[in-house]
N, C-alpha and C. Protein backbone atom coordinates (compact mmCIF):
# COMPACT_ATOMS: atom_id res chain seq x y z
N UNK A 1 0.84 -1.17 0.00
CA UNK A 1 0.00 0.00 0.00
C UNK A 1 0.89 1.25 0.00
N UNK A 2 0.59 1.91 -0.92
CA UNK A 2 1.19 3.28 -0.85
C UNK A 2 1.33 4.02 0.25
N UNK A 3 2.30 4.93 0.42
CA UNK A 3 2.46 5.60 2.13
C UNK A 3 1.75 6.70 1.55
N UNK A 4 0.52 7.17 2.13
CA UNK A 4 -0.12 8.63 2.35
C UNK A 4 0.56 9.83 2.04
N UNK A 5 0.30 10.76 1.32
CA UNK A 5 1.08 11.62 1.42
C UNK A 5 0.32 13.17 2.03
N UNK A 6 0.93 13.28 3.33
CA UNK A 6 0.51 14.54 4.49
C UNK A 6 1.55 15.62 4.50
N UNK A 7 1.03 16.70 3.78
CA UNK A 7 2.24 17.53 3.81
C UNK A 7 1.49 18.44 5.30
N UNK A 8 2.69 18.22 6.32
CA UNK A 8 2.95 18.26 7.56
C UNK A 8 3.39 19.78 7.88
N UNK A 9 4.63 19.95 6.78
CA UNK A 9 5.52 21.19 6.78
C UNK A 9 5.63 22.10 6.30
N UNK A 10 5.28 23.34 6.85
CA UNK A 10 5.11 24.42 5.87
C UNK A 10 5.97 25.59 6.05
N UNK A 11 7.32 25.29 5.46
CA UNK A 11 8.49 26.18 5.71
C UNK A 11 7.88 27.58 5.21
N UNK A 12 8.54 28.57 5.73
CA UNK A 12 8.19 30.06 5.02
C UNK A 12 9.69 30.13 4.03
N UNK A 13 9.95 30.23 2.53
CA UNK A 13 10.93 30.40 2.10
C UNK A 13 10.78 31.61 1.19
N UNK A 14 11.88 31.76 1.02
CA UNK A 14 11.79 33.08 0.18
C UNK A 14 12.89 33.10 -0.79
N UNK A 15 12.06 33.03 -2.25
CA UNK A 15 12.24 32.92 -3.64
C UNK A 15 12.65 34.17 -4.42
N UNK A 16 13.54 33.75 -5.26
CA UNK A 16 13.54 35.12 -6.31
C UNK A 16 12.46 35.01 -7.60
N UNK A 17 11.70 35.53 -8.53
CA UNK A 17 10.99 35.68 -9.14
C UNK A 17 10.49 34.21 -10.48
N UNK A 18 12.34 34.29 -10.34
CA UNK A 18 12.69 33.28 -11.51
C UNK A 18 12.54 32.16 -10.58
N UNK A 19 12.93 31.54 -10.09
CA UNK A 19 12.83 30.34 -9.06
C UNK A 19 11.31 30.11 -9.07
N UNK A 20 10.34 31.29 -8.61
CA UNK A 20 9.15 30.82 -7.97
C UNK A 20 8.22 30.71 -9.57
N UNK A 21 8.43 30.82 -10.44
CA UNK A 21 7.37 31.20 -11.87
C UNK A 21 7.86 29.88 -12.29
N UNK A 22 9.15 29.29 -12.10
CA UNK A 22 9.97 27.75 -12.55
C UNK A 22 9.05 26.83 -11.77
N UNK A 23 9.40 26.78 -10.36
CA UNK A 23 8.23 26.19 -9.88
C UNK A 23 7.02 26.30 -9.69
N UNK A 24 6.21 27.32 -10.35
CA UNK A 24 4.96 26.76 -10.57
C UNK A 24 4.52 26.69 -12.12
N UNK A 25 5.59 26.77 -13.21
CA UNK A 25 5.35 25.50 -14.51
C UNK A 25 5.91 24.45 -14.16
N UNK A 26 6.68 23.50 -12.83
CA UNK A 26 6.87 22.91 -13.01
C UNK A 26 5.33 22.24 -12.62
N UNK A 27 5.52 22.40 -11.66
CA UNK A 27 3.78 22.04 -10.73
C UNK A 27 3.15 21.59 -11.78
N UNK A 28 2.70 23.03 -12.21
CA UNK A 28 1.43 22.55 -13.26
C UNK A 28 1.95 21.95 -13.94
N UNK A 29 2.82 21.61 -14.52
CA UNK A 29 3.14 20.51 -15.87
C UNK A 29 2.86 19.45 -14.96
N UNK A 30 3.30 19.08 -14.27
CA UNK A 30 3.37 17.93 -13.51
C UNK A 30 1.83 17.59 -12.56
N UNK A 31 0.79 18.42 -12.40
CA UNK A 31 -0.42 18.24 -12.11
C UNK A 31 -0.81 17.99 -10.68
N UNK A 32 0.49 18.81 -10.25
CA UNK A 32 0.72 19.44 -8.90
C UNK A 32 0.25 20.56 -8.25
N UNK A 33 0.49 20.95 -6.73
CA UNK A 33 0.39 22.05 -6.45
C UNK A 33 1.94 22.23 -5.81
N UNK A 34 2.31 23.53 -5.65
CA UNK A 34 3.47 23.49 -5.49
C UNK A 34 4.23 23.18 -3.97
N UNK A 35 3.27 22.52 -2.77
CA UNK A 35 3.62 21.94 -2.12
C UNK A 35 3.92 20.68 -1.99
N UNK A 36 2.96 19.92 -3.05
CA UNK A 36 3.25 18.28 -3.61
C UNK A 36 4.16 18.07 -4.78
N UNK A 37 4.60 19.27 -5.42
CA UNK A 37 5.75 18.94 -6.44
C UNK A 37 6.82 19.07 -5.43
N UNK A 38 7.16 20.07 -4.39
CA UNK A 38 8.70 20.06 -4.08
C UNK A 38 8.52 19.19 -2.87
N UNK A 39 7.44 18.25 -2.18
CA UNK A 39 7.74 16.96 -1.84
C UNK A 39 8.46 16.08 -2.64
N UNK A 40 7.63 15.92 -3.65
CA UNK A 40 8.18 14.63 -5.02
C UNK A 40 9.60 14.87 -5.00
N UNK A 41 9.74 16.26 -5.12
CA UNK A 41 11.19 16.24 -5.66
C UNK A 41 12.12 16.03 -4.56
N UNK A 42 12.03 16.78 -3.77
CA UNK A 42 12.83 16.47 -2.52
C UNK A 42 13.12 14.94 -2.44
N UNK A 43 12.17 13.85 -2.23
CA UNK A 43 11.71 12.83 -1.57
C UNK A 43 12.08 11.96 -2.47
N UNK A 44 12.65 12.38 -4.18
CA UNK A 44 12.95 11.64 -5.63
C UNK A 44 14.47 12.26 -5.64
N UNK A 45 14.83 13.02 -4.72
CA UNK A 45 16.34 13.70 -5.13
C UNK A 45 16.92 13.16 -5.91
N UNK A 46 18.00 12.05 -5.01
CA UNK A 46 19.12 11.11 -5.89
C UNK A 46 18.82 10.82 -7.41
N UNK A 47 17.55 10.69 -7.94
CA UNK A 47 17.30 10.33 -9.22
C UNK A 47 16.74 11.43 -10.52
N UNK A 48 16.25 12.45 -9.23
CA UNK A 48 16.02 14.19 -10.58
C UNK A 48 16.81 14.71 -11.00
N UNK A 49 18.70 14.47 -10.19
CA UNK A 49 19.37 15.39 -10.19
C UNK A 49 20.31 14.88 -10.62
N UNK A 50 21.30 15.21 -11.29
CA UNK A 50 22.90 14.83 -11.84
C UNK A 50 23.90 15.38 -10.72
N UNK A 51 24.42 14.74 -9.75
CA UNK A 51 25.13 15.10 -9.08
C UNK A 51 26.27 15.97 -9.37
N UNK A 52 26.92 15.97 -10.20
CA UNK A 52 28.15 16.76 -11.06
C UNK A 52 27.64 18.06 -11.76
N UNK A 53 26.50 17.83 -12.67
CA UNK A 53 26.01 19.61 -12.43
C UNK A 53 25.85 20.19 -11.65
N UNK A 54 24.90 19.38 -10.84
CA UNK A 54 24.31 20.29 -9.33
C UNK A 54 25.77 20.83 -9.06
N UNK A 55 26.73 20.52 -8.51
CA UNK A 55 27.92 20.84 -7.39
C UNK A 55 28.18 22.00 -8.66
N UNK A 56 27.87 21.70 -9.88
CA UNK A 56 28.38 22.99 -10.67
C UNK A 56 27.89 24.41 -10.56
N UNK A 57 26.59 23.55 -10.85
CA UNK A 57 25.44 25.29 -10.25
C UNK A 57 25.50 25.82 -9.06
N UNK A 58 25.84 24.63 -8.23
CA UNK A 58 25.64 25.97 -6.84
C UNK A 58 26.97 26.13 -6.98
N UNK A 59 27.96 25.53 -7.05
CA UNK A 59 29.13 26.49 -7.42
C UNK A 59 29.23 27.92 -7.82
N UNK A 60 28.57 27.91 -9.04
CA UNK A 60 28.55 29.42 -10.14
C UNK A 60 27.86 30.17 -9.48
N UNK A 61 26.29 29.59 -8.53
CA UNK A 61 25.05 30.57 -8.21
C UNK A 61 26.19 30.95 -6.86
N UNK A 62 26.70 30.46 -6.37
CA UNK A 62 27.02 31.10 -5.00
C UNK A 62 28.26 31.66 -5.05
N UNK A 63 29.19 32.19 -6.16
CA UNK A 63 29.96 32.60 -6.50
C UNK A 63 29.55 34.23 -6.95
N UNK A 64 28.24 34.15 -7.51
CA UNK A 64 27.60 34.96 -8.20
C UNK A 64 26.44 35.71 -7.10
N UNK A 65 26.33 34.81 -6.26
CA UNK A 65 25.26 35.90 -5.35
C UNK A 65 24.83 36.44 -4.49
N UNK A 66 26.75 37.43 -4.60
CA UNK A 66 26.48 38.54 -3.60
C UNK A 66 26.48 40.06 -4.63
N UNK A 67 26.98 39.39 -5.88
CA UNK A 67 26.27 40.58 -7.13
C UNK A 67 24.78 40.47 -7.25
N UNK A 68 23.90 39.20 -7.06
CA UNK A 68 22.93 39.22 -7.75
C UNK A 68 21.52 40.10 -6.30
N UNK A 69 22.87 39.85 -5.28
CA UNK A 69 21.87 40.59 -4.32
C UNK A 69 21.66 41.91 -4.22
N UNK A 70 22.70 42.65 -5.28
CA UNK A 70 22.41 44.39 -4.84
C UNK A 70 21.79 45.07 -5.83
């Protein structure tokens, strides 16, 4: 039997424009709301993500954003 899914947690986060409009086409493509897509994803990590880009992007993004903050 499938485990239930209770979204329990409701972090307050705070998005930049581009981030939050990404996740909600992803949602809707996916026939989500955007608290049950970034379960999936979270909860699917190891297999959404390419480990070797990722370490690339946050590499570049966090290299890059203390320009992108002013």
């Amino acid at each position: 039997m499938p485990k239930r899914l209770r979204l329990t947690r409701r972090p307050n986060i705070a998005m930049s424009e581009d981030g939050y409009r990404k996740l909600k086409a992803l949602s809707r493509e996916a026939g989500l709301d955007e608290g049950e897509f970034l379960s999936f994803f979270f909860e699917n990590w190891n297999s959404c993500i390419n480990e070797e880009k990722f370490v690339a992007r946050i590499r570049l993004f966090n290299s890059e954003l203390e320009e992108r903050k002013k």
